[in-house]
C-alpha atoms as a PDB file:
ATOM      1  CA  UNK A   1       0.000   0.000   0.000  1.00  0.00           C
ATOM      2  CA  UNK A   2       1.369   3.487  -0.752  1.00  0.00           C
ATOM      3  CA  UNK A   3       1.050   6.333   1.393  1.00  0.00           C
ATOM      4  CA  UNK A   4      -0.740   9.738  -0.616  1.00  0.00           C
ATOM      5  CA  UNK A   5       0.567  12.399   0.442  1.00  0.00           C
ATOM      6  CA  UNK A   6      -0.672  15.766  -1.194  1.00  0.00           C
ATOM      7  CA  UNK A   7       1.995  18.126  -0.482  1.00  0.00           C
ATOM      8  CA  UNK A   8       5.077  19.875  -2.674  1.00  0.00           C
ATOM      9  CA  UNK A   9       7.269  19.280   0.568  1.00  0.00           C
ATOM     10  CA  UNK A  10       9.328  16.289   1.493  1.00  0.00           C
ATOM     11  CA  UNK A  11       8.160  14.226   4.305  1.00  0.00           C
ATOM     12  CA  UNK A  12      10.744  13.288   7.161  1.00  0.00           C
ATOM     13  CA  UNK A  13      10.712   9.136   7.200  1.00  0.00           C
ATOM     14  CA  UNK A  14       9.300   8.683   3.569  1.00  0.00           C
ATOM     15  CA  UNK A  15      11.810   7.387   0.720  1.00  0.00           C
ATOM     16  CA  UNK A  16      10.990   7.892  -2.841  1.00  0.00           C
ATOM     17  CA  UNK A  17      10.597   4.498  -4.486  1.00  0.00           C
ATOM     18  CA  UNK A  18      13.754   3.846  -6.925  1.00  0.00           C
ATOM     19  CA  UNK A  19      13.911   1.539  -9.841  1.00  0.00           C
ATOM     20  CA  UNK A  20      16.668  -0.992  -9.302  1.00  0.00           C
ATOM     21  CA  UNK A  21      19.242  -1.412 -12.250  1.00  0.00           C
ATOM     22  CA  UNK A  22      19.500  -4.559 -14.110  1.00  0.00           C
ATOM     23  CA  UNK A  23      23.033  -5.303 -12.271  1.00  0.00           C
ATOM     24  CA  UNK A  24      21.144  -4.656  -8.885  1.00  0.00           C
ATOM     25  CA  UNK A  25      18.773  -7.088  -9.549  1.00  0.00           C
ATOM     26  CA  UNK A  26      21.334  -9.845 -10.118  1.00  0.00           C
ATOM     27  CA  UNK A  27      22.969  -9.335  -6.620  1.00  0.00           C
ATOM     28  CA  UNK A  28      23.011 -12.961  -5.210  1.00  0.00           C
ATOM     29  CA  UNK A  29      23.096 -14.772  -8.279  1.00  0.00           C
ATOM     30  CA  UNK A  30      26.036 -16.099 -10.422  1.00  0.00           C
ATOM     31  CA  UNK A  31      27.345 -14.043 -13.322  1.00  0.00           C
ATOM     32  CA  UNK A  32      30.578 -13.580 -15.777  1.00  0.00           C
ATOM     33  CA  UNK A  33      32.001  -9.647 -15.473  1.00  0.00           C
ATOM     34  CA  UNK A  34      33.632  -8.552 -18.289  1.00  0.00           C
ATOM     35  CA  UNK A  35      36.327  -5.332 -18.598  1.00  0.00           C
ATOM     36  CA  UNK A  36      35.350  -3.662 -21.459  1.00  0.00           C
ATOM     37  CA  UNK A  37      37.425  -0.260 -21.258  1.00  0.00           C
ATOM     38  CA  UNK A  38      40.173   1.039 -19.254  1.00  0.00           C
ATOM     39  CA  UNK A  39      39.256   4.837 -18.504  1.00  0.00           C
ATOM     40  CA  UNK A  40      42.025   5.359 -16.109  1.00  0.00           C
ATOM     41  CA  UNK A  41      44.944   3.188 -16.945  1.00  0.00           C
ATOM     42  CA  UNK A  42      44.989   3.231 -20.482  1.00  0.00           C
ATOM     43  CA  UNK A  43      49.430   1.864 -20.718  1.00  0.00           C
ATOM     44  CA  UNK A  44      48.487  -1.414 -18.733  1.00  0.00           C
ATOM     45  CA  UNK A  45      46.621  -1.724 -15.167  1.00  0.00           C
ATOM     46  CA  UNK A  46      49.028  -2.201 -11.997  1.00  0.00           C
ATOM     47  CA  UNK A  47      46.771  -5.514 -10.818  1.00  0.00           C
ATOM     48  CA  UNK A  48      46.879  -6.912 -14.735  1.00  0.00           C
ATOM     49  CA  UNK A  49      43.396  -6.691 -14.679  1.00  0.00           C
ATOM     50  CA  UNK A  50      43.324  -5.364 -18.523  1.00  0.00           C
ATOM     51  CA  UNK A  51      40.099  -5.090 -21.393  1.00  0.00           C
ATOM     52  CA  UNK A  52      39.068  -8.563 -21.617  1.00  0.00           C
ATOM     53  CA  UNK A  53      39.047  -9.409 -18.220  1.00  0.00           C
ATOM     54  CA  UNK A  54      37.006 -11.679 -17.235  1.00  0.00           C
ATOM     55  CA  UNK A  55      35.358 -13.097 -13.634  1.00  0.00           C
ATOM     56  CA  UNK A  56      32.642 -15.876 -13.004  1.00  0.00           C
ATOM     57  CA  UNK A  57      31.219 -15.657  -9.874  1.00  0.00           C
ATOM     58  CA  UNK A  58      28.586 -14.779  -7.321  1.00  0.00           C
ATOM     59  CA  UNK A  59      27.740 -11.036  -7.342  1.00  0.00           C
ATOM     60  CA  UNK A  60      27.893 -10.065  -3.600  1.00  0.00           C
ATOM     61  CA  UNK A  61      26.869  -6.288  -3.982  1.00  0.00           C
ATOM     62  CA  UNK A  62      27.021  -3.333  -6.425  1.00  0.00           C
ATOM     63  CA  UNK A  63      26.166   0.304  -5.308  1.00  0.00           C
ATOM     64  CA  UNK A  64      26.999   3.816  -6.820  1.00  0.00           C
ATOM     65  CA  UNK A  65      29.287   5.610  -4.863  1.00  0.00           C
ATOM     66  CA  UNK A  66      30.703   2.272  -3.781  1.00  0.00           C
ATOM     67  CA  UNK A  67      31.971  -0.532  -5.514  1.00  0.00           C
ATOM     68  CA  UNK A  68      30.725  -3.891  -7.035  1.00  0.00           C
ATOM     69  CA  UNK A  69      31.834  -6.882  -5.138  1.00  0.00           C
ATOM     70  CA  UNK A  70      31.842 -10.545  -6.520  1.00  0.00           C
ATOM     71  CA  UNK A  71      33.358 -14.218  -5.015  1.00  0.00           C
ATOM     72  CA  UNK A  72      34.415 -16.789  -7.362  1.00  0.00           C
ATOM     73  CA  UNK A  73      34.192 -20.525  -6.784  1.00  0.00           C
ATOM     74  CA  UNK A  74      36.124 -20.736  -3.548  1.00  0.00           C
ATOM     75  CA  UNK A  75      34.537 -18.207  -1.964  1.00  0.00           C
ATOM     76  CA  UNK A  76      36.221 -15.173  -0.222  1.00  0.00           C
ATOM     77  CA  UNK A  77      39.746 -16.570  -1.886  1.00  0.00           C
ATOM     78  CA  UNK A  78      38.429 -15.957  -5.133  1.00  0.00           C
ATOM     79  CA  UNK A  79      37.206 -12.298  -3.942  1.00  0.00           C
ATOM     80  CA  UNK A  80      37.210  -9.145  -6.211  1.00  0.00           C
ATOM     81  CA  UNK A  81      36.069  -5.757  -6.448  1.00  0.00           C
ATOM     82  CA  UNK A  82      36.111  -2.567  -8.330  1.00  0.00           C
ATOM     83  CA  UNK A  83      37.546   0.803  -8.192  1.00  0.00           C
ATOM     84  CA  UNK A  84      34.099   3.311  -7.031  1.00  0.00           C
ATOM     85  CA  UNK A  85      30.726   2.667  -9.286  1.00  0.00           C
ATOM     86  CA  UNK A  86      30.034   5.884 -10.978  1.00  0.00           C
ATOM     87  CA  UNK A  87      26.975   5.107 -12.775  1.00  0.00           C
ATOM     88  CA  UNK A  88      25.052   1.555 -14.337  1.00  0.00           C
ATOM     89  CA  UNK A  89      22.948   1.214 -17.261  1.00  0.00           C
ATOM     90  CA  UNK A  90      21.461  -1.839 -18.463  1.00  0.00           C
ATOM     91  CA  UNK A  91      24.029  -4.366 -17.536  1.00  0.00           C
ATOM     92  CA  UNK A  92      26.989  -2.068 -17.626  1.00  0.00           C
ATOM     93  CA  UNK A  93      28.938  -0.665 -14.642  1.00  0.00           C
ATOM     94  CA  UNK A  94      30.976   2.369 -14.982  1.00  0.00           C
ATOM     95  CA  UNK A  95      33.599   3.275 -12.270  1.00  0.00           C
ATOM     96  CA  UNK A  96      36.228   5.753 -11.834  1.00  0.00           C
ATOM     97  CA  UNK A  97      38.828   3.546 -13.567  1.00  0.00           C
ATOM     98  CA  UNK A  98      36.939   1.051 -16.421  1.00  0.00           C
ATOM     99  CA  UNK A  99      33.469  -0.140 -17.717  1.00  0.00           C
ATOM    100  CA  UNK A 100      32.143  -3.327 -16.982  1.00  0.00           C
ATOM    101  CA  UNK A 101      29.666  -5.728 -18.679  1.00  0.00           C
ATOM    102  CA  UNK A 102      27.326  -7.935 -16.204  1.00  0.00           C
ATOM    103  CA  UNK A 103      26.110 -11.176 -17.504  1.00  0.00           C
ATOM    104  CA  UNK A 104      24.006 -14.137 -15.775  1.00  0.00           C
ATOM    105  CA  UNK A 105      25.230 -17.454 -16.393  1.00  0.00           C
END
């Protein structure tokens, strides 16, 4: 049930309702990441994580102004992260340093 309320000023307590992004709403569930761009470190990344990259794995979390988090097969070992999420659309995932693709599998 929604709550009407008829008035041009916020109300203390009450969150506008936002749309979750197609990554967001694969949070839990097992997909392949792929680096499609290097914004930031265009002669070679300092981890080797270069356009191509690629990750199977359990998305743990994904938030802008955060990062996106995933765990591979054996678990936190296989753990990985990005530099801070700047934007998504559809299933890509744009952070300070590269652009990601987010597949299910």
């Amino acid at each position: 049930m929604e709550l009407f309320v008829p008035s041009s000023k916020p109300v203390i307590g009450l969150k506008k309702k936002t749309q979750m992004s197609k990554v967001e709403e694969l949070i839990g569930k097992k997909v392949r990441l792929t680096k499609l761009e290097s914004v930031r470190y265009k002669d070679g990344h300092p981890n080797g994580i270069e356009e191509g990259y690629t990750m199977e794995g359990r998305l743990l979390g994904v938030k802008v102004g955060w990062m996106l988090e995933m765990s591979g097969d054996r678990g936190i070992l296989d753990y990985f992260h990005t530099s801070e999420v700047l934007k998504m659309e559809d299933n890509l995932v744009y952070t300070k340093n590269s652009i990601y693709k987010v597949e299910e599998v």
